[in-house]
Structure formats: structure tokens, C-alpha cells
N, C-alpha and C. Protein backbone atom coordinates (compact mmCIF):
# COMPACT_ATOMS: atom_id res chain seq x y z
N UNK A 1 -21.62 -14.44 -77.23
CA UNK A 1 -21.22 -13.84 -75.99
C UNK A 1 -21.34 -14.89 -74.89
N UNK A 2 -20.08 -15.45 -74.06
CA UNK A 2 -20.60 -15.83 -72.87
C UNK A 2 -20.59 -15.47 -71.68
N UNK A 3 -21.28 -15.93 -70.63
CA UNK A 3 -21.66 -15.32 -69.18
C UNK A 3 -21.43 -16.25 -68.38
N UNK A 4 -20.66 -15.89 -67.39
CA UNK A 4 -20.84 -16.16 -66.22
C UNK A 4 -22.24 -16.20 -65.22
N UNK A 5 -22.39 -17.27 -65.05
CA UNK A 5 -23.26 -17.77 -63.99
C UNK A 5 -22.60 -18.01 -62.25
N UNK A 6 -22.37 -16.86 -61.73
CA UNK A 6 -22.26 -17.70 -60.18
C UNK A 6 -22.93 -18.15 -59.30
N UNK A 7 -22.82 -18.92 -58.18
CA UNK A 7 -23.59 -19.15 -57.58
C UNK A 7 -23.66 -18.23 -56.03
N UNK A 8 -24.76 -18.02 -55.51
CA UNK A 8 -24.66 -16.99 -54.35
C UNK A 8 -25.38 -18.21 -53.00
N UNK A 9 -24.55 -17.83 -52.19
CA UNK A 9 -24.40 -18.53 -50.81
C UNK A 9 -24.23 -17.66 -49.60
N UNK A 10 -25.34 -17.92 -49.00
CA UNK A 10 -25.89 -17.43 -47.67
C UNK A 10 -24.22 -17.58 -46.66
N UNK A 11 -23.94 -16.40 -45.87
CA UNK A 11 -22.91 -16.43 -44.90
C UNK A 11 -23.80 -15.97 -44.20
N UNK A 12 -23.60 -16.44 -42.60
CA UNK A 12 -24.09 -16.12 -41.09
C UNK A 12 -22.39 -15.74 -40.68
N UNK A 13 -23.01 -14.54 -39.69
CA UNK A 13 -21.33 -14.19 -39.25
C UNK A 13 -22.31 -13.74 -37.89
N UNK A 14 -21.53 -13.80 -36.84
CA UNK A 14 -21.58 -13.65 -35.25
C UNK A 14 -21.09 -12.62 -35.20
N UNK A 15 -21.87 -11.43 -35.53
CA UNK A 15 -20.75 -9.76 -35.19
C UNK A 15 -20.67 -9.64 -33.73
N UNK A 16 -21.19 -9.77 -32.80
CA UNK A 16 -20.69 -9.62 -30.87
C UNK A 16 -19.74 -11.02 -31.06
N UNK A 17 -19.95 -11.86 -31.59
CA UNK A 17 -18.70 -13.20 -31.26
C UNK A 17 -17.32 -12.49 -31.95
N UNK A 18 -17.19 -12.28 -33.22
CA UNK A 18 -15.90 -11.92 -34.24
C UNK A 18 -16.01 -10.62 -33.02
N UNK A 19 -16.13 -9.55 -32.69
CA UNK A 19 -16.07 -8.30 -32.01
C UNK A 19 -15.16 -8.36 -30.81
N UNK A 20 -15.89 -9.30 -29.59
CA UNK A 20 -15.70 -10.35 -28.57
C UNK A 20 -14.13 -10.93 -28.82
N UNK A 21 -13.51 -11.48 -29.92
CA UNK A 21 -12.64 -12.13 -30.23
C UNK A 21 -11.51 -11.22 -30.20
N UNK A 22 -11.82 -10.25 -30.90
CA UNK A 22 -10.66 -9.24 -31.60
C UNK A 22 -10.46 -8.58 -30.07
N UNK A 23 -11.75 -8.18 -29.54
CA UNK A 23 -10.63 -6.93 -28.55
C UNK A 23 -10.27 -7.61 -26.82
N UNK A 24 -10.62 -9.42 -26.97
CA UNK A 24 -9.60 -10.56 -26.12
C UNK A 24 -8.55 -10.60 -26.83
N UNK A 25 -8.14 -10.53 -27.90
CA UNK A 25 -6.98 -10.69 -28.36
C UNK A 25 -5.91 -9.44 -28.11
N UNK A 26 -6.95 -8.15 -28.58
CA UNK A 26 -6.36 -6.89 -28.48
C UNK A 26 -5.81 -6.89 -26.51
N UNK A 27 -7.14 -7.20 -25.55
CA UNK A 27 -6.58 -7.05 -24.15
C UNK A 27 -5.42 -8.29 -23.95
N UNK A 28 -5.34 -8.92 -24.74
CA UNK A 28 -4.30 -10.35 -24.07
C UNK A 28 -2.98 -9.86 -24.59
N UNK A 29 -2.68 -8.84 -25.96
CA UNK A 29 -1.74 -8.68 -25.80
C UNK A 29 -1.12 -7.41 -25.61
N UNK A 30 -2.24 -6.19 -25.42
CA UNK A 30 -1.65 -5.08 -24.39
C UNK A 30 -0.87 -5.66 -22.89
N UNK A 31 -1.82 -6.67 -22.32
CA UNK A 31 -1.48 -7.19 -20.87
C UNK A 31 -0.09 -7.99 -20.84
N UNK A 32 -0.05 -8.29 -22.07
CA UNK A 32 1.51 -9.26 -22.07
C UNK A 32 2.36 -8.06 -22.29
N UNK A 33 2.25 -6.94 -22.93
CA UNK A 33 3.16 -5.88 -22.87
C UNK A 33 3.28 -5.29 -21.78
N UNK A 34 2.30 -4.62 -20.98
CA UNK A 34 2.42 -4.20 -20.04
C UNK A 34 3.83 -5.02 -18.36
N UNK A 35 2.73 -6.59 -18.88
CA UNK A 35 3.98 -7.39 -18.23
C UNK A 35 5.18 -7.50 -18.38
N UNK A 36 5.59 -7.45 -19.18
CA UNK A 36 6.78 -7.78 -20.12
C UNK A 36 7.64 -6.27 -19.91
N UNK A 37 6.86 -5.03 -19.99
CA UNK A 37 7.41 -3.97 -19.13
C UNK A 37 7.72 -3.66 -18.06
N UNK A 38 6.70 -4.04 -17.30
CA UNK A 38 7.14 -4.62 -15.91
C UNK A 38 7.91 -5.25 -15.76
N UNK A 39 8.60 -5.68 -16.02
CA UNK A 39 9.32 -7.19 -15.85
C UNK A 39 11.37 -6.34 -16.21
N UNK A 40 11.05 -5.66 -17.19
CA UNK A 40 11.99 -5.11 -17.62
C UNK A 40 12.39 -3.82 -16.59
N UNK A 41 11.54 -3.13 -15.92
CA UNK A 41 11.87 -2.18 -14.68
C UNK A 41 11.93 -2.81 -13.72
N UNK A 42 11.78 -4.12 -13.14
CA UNK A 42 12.07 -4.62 -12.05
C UNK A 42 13.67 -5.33 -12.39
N UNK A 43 13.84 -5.92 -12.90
CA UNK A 43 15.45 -6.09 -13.69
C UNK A 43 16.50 -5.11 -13.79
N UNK A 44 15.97 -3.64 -13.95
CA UNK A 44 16.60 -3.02 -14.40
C UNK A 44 16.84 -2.05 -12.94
N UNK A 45 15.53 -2.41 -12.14
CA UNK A 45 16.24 -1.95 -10.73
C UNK A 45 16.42 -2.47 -9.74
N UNK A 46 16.75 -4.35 -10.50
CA UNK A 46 17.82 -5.28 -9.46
C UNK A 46 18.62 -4.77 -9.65
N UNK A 47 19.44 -4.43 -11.21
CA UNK A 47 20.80 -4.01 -11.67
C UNK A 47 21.13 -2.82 -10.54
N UNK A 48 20.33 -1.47 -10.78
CA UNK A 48 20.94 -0.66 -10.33
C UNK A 48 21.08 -0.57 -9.07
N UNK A 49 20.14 -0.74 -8.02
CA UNK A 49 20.16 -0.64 -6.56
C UNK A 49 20.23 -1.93 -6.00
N UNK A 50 19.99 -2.84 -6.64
CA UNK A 50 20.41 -4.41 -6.15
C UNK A 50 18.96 -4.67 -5.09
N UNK A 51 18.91 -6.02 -4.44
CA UNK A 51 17.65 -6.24 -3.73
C UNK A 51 17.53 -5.27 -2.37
N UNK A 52 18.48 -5.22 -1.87
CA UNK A 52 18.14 -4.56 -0.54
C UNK A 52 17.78 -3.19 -1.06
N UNK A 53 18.60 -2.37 -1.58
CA UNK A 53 18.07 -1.46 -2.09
C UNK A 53 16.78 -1.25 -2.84
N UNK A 54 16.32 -2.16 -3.45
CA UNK A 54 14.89 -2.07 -3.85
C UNK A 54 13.74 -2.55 -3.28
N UNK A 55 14.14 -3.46 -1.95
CA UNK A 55 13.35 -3.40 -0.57
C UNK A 55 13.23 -2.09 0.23
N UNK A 56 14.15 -1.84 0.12
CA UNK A 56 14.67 -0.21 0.95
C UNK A 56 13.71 0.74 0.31
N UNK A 57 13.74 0.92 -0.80
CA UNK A 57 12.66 2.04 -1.88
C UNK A 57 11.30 1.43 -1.61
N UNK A 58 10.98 0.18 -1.47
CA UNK A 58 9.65 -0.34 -1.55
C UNK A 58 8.94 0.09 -0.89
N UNK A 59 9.47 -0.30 0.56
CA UNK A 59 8.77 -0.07 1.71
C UNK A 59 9.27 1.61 2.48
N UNK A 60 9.99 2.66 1.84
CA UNK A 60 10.26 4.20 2.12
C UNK A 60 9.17 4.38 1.08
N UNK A 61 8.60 4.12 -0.27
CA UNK A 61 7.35 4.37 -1.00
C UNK A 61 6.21 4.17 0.22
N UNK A 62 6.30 3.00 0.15
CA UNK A 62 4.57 2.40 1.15
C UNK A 62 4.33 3.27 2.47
N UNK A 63 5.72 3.31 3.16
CA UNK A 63 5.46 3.92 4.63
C UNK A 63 5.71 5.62 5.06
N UNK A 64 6.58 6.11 3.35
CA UNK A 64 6.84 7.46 3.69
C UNK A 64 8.07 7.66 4.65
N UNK A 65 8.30 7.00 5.16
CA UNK A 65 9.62 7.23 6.26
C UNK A 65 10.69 7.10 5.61
């Protein structure tokens, strides 16, 4: 009969570092979506109302008048 012999080796792992990593990664690329949405409603209401018109909405939002 033969056997396997392996050898066993100590791992150190940083669980707050690997943790830390994943949910900068997770916020870096919600925030690039979010931008990237943004980005796509401001485009999309140069198209429709053009700049003056979306100066016009900006500041009738901010001032109510």
C-alpha cells in the first residue's frame, strides 16, 4: 500500500486587510457607476432641452421661481 505524505504550511491571512480591500473595490466601483449615470442624464438632457434650457431648469429647481 502506498501513502501519501504531505507537507502542511502555516498561512497568515490579514482578515480587516483582505475585508478593507474587497468593499474599496466594491465602493470604487458602485461610485464609477453612479458617475457614469450621471454622466448619461446630463447628456441626455443636453439632447433634450439643450444648455439654456438646462440652465433654465437648474436654477427654477434651486430658486423655485
Amino acid at each position: 500500500m502506498n501513502a501519501r505524505i504531505g507537507t502542511v504550511q502555516d498561512v497568515t491571512v490579514d482578515v480587516g486587510y483582505e475585508t478593507a480591500k474587497t468593499a474599496y473595490g466594491v465602493g470604487a466601483t458602485a461610485a464609477a457607476l453612479v458617475g457614469l449615470w450621471g454622466a448619461a442624464c446630463l447628456i441626455g438632457g443636453l439632447a433634450d432641452a439643450g444648455l439654456v434650457g438646462l440652465v433654465k431648469g437648474l436654477v427654477t429647481a434651486l430658486t423655485g421661481i
